[in-house]
PDB file of N, CA and C in Angstrom:
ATOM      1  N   UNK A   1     -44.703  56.782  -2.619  1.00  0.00           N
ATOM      2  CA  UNK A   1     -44.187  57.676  -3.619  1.00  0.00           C
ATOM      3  C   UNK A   1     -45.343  58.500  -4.199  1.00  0.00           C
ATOM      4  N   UNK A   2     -45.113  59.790  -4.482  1.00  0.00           N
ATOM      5  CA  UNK A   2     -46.180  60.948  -4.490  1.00  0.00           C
ATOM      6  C   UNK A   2     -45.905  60.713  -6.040  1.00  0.00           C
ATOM      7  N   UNK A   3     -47.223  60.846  -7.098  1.00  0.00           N
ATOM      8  CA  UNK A   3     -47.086  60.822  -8.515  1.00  0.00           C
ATOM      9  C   UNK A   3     -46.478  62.097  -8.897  1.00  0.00           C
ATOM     10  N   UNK A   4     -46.347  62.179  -9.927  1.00  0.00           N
ATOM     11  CA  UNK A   4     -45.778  63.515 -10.734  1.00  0.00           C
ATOM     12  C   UNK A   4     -47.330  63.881 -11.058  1.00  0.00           C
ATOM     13  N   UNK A   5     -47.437  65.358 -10.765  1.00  0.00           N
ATOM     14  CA  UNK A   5     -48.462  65.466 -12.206  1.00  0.00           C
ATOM     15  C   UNK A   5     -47.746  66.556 -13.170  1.00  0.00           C
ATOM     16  N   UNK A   6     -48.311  65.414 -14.257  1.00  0.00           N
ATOM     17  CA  UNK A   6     -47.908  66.339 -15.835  1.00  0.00           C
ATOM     18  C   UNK A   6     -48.919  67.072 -16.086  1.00  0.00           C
ATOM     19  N   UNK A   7     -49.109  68.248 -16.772  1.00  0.00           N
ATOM     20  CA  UNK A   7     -50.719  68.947 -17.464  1.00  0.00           C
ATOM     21  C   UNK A   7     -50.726  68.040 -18.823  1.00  0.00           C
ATOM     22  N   UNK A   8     -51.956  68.405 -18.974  1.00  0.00           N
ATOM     23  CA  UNK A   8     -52.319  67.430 -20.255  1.00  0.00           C
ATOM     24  C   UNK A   8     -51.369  68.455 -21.473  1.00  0.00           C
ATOM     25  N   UNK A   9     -51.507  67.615 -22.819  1.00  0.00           N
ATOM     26  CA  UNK A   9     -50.621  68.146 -24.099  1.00  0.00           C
ATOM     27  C   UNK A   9     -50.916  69.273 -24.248  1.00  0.00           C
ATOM     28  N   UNK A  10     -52.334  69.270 -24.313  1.00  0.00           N
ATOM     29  CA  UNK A  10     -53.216  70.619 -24.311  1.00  0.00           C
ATOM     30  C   UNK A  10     -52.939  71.599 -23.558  1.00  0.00           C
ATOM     31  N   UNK A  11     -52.252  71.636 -22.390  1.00  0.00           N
ATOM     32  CA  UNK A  11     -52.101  72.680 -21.761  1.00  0.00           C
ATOM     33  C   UNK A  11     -50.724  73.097 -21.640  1.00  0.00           C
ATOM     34  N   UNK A  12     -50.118  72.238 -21.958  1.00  0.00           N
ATOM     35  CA  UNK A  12     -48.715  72.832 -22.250  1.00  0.00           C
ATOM     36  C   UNK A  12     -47.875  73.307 -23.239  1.00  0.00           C
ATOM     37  N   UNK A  13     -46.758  74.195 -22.940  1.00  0.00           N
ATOM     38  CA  UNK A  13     -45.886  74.575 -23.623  1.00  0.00           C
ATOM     39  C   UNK A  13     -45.564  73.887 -24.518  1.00  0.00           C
ATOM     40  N   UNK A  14     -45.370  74.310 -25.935  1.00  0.00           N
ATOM     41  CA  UNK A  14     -44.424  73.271 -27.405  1.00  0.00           C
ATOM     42  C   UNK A  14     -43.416  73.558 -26.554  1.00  0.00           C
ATOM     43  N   UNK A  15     -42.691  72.022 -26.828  1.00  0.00           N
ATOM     44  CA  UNK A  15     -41.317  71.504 -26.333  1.00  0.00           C
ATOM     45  C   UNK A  15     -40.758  72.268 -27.257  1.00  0.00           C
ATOM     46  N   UNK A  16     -39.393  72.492 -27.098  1.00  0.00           N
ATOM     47  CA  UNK A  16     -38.185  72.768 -28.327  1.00  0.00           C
ATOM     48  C   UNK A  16     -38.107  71.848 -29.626  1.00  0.00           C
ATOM     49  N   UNK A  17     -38.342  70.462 -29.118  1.00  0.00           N
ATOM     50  CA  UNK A  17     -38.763  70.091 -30.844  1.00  0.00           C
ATOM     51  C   UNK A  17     -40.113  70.325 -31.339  1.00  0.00           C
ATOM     52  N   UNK A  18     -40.394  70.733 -30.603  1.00  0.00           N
ATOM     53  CA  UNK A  18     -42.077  70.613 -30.784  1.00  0.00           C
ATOM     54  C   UNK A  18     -41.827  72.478 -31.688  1.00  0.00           C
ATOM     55  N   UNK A  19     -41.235  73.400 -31.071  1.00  0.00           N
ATOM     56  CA  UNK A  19     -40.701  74.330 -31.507  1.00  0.00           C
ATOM     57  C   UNK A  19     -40.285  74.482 -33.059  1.00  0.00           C
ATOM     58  N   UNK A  20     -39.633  73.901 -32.912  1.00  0.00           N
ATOM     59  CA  UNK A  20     -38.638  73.600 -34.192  1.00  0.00           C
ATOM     60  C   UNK A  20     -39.486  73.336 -35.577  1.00  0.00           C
ATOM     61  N   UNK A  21     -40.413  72.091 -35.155  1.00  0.00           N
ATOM     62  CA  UNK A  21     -41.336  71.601 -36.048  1.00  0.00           C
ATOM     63  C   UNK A  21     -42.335  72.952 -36.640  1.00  0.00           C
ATOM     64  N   UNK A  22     -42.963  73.139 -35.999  1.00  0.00           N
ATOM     65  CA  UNK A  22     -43.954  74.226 -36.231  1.00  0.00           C
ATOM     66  C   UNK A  22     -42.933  75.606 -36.793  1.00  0.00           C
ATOM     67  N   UNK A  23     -41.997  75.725 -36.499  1.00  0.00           N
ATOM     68  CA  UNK A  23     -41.116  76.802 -37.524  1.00  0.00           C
ATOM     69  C   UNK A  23     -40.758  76.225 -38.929  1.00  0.00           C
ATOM     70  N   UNK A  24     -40.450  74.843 -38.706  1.00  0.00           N
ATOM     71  CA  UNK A  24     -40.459  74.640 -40.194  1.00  0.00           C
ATOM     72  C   UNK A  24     -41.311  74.352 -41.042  1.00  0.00           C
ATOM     73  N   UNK A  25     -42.466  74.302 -40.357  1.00  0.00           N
ATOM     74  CA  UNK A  25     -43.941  74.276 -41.116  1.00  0.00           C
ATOM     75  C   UNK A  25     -44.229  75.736 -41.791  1.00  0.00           C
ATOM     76  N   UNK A  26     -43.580  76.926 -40.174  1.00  0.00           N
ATOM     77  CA  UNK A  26     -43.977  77.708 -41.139  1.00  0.00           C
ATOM     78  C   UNK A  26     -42.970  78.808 -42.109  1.00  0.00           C
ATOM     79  N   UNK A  27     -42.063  78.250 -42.002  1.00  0.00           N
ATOM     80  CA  UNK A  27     -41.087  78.675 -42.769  1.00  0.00           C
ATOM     81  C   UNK A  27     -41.209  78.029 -44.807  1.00  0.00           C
ATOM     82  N   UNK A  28     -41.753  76.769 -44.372  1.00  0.00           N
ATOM     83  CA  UNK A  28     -42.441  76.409 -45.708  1.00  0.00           C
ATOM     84  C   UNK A  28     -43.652  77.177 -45.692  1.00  0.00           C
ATOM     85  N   UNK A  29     -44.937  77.198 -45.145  1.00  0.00           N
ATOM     86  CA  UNK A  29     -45.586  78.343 -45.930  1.00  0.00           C
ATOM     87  C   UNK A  29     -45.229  79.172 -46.123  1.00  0.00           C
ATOM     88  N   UNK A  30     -44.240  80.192 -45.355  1.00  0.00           N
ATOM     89  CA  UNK A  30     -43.922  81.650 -46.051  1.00  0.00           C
ATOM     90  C   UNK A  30     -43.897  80.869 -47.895  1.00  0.00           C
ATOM     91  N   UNK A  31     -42.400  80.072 -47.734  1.00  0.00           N
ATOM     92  CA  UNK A  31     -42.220  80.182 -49.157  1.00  0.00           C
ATOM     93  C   UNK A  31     -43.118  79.529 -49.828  1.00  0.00           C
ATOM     94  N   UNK A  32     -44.181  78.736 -49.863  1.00  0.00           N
ATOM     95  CA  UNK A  32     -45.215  78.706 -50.720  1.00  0.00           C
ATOM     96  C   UNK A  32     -46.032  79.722 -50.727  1.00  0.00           C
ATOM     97  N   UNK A  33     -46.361  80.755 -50.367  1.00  0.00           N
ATOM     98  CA  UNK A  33     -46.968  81.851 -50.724  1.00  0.00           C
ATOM     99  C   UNK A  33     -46.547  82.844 -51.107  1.00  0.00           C
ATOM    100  N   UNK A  34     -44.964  82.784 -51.169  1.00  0.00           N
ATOM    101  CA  UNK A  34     -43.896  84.008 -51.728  1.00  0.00           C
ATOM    102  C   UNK A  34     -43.860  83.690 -53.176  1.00  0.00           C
ATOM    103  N   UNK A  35     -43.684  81.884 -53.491  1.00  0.00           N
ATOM    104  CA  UNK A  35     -44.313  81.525 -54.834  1.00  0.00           C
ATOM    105  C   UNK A  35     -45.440  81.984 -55.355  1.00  0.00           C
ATOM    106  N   UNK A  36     -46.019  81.460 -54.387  1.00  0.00           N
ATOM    107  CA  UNK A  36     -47.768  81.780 -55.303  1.00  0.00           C
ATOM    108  C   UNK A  36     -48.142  83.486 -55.510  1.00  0.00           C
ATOM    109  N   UNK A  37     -47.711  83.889 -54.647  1.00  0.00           N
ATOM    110  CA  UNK A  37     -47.869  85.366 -55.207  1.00  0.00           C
ATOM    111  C   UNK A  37     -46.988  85.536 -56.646  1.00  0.00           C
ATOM    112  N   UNK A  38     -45.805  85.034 -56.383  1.00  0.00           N
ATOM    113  CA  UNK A  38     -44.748  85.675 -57.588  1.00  0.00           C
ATOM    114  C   UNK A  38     -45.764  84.563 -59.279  1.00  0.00           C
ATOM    115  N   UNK A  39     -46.186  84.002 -58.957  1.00  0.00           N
ATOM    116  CA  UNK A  39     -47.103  83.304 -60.211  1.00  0.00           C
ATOM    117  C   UNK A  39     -48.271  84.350 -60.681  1.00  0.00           C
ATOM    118  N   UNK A  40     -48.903  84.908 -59.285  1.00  0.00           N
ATOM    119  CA  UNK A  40     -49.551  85.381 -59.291  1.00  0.00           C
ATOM    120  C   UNK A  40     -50.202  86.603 -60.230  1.00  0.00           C
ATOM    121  N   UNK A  41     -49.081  87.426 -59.781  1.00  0.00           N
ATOM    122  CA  UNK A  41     -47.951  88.418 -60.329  1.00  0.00           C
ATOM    123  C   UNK A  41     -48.040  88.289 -61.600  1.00  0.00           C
ATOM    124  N   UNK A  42     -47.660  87.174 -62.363  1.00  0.00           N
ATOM    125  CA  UNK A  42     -46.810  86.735 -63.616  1.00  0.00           C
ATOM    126  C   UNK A  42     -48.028  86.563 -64.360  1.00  0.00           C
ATOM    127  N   UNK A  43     -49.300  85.997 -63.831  1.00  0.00           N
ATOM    128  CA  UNK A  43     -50.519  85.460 -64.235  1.00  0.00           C
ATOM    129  C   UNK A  43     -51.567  86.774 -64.876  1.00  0.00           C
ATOM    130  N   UNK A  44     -51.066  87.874 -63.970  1.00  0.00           N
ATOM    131  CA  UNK A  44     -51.880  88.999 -64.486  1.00  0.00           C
ATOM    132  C   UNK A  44     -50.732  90.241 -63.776  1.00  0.00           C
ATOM    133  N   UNK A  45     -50.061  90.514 -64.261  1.00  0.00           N
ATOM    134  CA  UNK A  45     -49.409  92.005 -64.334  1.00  0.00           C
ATOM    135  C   UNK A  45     -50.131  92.847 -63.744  1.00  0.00           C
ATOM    136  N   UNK A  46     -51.482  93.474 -64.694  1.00  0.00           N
ATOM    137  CA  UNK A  46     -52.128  94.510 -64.488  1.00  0.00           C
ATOM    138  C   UNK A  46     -52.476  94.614 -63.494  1.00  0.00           C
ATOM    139  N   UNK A  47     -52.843  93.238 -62.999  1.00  0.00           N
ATOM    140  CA  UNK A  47     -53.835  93.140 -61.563  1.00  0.00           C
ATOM    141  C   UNK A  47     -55.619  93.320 -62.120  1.00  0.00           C
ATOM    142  N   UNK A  48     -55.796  92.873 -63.211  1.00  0.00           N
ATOM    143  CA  UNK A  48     -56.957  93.256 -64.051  1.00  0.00           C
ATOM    144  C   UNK A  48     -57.875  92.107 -63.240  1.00  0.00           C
ATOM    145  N   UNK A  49     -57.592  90.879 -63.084  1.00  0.00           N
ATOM    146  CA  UNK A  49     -58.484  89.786 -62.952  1.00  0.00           C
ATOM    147  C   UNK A  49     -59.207  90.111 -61.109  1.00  0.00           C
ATOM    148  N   UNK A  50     -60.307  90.037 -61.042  1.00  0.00           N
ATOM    149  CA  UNK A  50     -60.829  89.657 -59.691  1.00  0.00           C
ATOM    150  C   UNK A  50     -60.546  88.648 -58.999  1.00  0.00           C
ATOM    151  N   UNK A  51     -60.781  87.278 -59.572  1.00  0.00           N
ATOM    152  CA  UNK A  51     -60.498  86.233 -59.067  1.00  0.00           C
ATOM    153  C   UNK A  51     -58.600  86.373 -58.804  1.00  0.00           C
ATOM    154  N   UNK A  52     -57.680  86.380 -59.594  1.00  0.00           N
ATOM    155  CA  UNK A  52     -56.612  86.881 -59.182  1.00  0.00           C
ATOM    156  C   UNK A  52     -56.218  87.655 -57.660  1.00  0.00           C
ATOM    157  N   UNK A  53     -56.918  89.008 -57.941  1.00  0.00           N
ATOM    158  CA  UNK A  53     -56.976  89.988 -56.921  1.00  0.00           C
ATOM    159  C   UNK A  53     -57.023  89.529 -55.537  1.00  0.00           C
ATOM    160  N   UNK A  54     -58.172  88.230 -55.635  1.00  0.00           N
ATOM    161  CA  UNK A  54     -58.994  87.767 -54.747  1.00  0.00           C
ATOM    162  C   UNK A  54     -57.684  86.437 -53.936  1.00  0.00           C
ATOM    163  N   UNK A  55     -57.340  85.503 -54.807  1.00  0.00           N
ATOM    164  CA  UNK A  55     -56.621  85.101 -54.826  1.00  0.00           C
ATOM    165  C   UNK A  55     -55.414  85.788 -53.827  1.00  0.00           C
ATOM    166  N   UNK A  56     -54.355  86.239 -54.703  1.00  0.00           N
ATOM    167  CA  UNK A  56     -53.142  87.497 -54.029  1.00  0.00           C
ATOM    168  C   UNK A  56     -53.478  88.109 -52.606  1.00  0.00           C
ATOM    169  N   UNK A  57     -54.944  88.313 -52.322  1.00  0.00           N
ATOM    170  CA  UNK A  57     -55.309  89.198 -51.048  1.00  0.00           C
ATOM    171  C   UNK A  57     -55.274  87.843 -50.004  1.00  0.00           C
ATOM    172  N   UNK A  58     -55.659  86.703 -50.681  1.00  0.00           N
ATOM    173  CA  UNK A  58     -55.500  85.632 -49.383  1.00  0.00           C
ATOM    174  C   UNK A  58     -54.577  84.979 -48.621  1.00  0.00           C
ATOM    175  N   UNK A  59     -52.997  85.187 -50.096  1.00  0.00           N
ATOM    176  CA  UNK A  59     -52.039  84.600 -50.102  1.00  0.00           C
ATOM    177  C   UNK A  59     -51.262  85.614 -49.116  1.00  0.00           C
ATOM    178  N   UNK A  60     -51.999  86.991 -49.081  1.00  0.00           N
ATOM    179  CA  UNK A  60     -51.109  88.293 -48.108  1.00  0.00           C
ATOM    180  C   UNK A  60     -51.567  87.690 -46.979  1.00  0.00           C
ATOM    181  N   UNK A  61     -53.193  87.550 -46.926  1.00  0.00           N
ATOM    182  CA  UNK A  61     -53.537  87.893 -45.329  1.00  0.00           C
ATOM    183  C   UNK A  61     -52.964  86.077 -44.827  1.00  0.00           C
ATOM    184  N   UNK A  62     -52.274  85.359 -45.532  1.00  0.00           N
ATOM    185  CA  UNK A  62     -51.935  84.210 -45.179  1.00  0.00           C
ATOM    186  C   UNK A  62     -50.482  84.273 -44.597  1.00  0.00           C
ATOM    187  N   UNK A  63     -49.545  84.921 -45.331  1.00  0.00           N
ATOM    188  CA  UNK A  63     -48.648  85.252 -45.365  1.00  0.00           C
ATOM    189  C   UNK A  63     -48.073  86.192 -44.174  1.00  0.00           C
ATOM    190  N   UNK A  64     -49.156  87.597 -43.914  1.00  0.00           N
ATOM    191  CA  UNK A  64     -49.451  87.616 -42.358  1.00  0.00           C
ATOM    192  C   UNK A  64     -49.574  86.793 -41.384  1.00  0.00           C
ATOM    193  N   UNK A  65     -50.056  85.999 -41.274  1.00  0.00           N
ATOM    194  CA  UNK A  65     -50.529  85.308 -40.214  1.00  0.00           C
ATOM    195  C   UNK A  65     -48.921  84.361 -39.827  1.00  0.00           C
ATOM    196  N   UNK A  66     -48.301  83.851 -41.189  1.00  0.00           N
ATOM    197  CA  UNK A  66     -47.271  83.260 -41.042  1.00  0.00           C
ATOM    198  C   UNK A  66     -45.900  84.381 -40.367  1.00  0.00           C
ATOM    199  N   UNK A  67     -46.125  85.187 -40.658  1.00  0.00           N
ATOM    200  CA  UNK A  67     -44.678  86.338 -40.485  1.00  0.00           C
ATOM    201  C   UNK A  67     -44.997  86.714 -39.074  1.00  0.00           C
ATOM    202  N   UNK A  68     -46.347  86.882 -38.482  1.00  0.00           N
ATOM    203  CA  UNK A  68     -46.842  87.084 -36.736  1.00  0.00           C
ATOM    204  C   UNK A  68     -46.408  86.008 -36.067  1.00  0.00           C
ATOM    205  N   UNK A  69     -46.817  84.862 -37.026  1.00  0.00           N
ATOM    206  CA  UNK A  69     -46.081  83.754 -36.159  1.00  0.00           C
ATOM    207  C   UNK A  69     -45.114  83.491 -35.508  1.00  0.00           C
ATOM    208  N   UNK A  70     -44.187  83.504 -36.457  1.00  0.00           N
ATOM    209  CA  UNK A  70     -42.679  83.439 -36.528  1.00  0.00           C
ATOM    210  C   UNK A  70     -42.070  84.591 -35.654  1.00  0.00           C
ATOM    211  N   UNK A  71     -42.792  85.843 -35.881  1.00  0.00           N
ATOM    212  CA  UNK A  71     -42.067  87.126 -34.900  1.00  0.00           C
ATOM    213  C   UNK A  71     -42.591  86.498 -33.085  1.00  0.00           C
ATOM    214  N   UNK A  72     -43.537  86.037 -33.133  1.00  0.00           N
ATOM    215  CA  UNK A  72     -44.407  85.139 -31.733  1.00  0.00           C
ATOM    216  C   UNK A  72     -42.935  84.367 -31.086  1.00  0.00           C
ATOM    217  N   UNK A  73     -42.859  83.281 -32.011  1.00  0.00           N
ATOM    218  CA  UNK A  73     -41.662  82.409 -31.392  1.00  0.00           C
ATOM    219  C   UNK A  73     -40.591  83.467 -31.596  1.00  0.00           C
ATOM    220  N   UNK A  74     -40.218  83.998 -32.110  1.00  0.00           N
ATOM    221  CA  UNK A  74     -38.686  84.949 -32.071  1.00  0.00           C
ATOM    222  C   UNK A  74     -38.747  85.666 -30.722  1.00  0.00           C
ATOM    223  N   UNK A  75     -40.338  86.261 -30.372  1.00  0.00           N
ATOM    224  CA  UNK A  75     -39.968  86.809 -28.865  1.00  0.00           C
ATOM    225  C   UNK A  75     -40.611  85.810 -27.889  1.00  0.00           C
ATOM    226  N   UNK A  76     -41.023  84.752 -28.338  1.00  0.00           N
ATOM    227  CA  UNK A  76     -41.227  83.792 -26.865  1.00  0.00           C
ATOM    228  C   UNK A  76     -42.509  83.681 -26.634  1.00  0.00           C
ATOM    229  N   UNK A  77     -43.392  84.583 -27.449  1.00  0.00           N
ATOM    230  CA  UNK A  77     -44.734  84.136 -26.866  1.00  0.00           C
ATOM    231  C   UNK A  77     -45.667  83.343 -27.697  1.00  0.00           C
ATOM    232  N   UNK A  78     -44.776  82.472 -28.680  1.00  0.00           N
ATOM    233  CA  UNK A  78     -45.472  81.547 -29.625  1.00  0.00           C
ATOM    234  C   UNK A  78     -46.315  80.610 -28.607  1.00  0.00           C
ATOM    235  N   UNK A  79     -47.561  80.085 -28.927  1.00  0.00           N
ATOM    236  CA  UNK A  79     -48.191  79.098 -28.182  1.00  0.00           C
ATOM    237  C   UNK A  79     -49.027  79.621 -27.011  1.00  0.00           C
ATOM    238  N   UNK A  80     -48.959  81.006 -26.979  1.00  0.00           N
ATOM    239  CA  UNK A  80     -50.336  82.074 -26.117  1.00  0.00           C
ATOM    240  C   UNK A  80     -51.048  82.831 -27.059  1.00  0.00           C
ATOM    241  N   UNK A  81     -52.048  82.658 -26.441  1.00  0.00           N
ATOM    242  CA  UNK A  81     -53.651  83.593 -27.221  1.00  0.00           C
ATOM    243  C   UNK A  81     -53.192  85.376 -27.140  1.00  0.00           C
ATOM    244  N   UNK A  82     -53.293  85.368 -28.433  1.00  0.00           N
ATOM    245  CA  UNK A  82     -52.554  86.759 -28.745  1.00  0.00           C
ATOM    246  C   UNK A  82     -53.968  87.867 -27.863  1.00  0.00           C
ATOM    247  N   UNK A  83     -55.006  87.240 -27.508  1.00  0.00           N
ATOM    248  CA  UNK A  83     -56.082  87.913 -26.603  1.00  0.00           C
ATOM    249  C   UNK A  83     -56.100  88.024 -25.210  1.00  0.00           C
ATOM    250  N   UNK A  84     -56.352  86.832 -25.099  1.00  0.00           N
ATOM    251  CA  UNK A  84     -56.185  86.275 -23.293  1.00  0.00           C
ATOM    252  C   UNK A  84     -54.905  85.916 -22.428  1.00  0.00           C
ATOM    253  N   UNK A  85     -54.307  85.153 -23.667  1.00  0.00           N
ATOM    254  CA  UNK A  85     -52.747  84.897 -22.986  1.00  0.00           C
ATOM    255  C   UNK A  85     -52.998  83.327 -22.057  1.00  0.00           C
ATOM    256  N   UNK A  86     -53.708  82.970 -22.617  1.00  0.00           N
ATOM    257  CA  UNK A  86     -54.598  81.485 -22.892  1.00  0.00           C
ATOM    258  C   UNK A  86     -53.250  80.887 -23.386  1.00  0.00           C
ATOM    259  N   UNK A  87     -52.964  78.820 -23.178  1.00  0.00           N
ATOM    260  CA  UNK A  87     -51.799  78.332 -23.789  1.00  0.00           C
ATOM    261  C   UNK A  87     -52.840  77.659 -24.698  1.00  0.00           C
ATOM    262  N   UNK A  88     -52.367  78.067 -26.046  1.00  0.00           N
ATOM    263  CA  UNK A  88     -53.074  77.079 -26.924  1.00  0.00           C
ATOM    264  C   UNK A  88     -52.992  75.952 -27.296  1.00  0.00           C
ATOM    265  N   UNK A  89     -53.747  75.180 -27.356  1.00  0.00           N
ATOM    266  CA  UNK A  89     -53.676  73.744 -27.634  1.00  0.00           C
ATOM    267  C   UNK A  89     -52.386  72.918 -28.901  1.00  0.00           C
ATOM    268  N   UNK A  90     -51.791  72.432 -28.125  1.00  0.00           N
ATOM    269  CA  UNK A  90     -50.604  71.904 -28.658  1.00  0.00           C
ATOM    270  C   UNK A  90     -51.496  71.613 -30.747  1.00  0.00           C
ATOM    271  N   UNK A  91     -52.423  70.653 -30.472  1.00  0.00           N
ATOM    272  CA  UNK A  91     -52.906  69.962 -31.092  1.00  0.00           C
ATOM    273  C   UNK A  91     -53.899  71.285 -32.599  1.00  0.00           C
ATOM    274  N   UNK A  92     -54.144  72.100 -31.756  1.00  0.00           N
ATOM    275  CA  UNK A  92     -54.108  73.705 -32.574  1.00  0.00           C
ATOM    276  C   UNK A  92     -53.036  73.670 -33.183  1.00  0.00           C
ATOM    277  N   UNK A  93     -52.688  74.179 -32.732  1.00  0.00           N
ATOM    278  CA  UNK A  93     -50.905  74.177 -33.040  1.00  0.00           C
ATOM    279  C   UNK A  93     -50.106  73.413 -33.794  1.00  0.00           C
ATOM    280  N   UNK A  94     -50.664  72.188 -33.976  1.00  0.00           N
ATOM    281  CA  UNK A  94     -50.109  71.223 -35.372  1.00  0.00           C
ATOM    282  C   UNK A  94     -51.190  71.145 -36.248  1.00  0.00           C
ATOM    283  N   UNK A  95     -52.099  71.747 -36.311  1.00  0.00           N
ATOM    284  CA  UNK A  95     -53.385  71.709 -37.374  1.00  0.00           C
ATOM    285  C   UNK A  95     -53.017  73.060 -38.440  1.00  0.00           C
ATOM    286  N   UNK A  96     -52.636  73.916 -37.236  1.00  0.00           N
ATOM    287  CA  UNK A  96     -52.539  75.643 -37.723  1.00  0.00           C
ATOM    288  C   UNK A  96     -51.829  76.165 -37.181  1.00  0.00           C
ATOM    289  N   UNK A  97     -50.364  75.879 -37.164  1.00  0.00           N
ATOM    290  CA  UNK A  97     -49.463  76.532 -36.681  1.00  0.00           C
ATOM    291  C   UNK A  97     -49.304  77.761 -36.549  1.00  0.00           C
ATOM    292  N   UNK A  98     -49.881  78.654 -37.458  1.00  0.00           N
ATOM    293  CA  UNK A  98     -49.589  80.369 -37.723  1.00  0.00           C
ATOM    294  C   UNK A  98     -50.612  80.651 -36.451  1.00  0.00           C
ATOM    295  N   UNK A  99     -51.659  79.822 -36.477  1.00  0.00           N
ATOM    296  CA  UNK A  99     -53.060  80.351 -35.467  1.00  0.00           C
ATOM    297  C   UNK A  99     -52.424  81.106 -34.475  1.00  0.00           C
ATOM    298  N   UNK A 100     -52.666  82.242 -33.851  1.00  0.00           N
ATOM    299  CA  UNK A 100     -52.888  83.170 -32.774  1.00  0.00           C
ATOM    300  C   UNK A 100     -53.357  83.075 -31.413  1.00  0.00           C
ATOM    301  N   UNK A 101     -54.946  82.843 -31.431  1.00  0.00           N
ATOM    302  CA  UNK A 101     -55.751  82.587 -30.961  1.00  0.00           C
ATOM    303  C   UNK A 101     -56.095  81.582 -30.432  1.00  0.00           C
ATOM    304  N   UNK A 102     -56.565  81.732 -28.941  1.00  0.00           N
ATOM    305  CA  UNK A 102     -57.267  79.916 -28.616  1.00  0.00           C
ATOM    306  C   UNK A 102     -58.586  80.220 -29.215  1.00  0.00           C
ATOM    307  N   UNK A 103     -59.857  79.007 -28.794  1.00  0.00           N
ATOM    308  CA  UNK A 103     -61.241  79.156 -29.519  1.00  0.00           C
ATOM    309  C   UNK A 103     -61.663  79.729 -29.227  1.00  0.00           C
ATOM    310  N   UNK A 104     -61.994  79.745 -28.051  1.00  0.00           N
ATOM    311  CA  UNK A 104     -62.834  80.710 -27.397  1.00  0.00           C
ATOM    312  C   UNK A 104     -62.923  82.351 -27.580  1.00  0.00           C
ATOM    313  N   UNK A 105     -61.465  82.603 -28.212  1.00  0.00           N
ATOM    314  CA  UNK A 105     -61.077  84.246 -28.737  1.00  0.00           C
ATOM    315  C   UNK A 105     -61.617  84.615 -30.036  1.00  0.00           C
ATOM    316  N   UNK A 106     -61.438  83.630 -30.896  1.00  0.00           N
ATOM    317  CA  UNK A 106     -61.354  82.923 -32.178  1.00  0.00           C
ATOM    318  C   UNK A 106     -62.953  83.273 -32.568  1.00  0.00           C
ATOM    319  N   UNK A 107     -63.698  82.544 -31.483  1.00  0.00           N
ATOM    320  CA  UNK A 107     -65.318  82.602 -32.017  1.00  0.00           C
ATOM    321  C   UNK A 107     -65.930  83.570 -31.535  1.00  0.00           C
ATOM    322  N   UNK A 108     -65.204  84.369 -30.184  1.00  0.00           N
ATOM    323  CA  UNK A 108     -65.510  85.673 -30.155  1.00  0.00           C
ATOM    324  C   UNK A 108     -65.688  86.329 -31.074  1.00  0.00           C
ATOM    325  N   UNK A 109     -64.271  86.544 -31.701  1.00  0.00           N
ATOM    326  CA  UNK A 109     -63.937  87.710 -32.827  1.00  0.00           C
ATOM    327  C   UNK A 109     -64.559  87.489 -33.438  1.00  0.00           C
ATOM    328  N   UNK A 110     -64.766  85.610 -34.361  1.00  0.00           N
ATOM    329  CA  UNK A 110     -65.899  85.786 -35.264  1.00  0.00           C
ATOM    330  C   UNK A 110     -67.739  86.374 -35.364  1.00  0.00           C
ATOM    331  N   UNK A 111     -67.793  86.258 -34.071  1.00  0.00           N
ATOM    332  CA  UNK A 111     -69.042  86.504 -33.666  1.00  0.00           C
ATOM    333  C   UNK A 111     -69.220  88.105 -33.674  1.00  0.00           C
ATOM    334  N   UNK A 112     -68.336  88.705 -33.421  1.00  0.00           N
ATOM    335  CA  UNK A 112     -67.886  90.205 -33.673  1.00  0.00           C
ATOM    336  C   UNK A 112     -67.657  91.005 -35.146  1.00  0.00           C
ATOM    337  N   UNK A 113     -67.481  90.261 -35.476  1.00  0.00           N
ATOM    338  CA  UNK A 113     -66.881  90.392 -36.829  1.00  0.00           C
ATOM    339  C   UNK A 113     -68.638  90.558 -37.740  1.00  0.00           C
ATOM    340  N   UNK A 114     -69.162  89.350 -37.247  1.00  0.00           N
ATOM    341  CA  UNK A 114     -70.026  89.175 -38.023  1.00  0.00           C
ATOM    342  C   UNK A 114     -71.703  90.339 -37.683  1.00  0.00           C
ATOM    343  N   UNK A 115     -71.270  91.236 -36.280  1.00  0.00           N
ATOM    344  CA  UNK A 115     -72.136  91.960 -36.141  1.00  0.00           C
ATOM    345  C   UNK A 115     -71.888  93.284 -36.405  1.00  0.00           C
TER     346      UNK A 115
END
């Protein structure tokens, strides 16, 4: 009898529950950051405070990352490197569900970023 081979976790596709999970992870961050902005909001009106400002700008670019996500799995390509098209690590993927990127893209960009 010839074995099966499976790919490791790492290299494969989120299952449908595996699916499921990571949408409702990030379906709770949306709404903790739809909160925290609306506090936010409430905390300073004017938008006078820096730290505030600073605050609100993280809870957006967080809030991004969650809404790319979610549009990812809506068309199917949740769980590929929005660069390479790399399968990202399952185990990514339950650390930082919104993540995009495999590492290797990841420390590119940062390395880019930073020149």
């Amino acid at each position: 009898m010839t074995p099966i081979s499976v790919p490791p976790a790492h290299d494969a596709r989120p299952t449908p529950v595996q699916l499921a999970m990571f949408r409702t992870q990030l379906e709770e961050q949306r709404q903790f950051r739809l909160e925290q902005l609306e506090e936010l909001r409430a905390l300073d009106p004017g938008h006078l405070s820096e730290v505030t400002d600073a605050l609100a700008a993280g809870a957006r670019a967080a809030m991004h990352d969650v809404r790319t996500a979610l549009h990812r799995m809506d068309t199917g390509s949740y769980g590929t490197c929005t660069d390479c098209g790399a399968l990202l690590a399952i185990e990514r993927l339950e650390v930082l569900p919104q993540v995009g990127q495999c590492l290797p893209c990841r420390r590119e960009a940062s390395v880019s970023a930073e020149r």
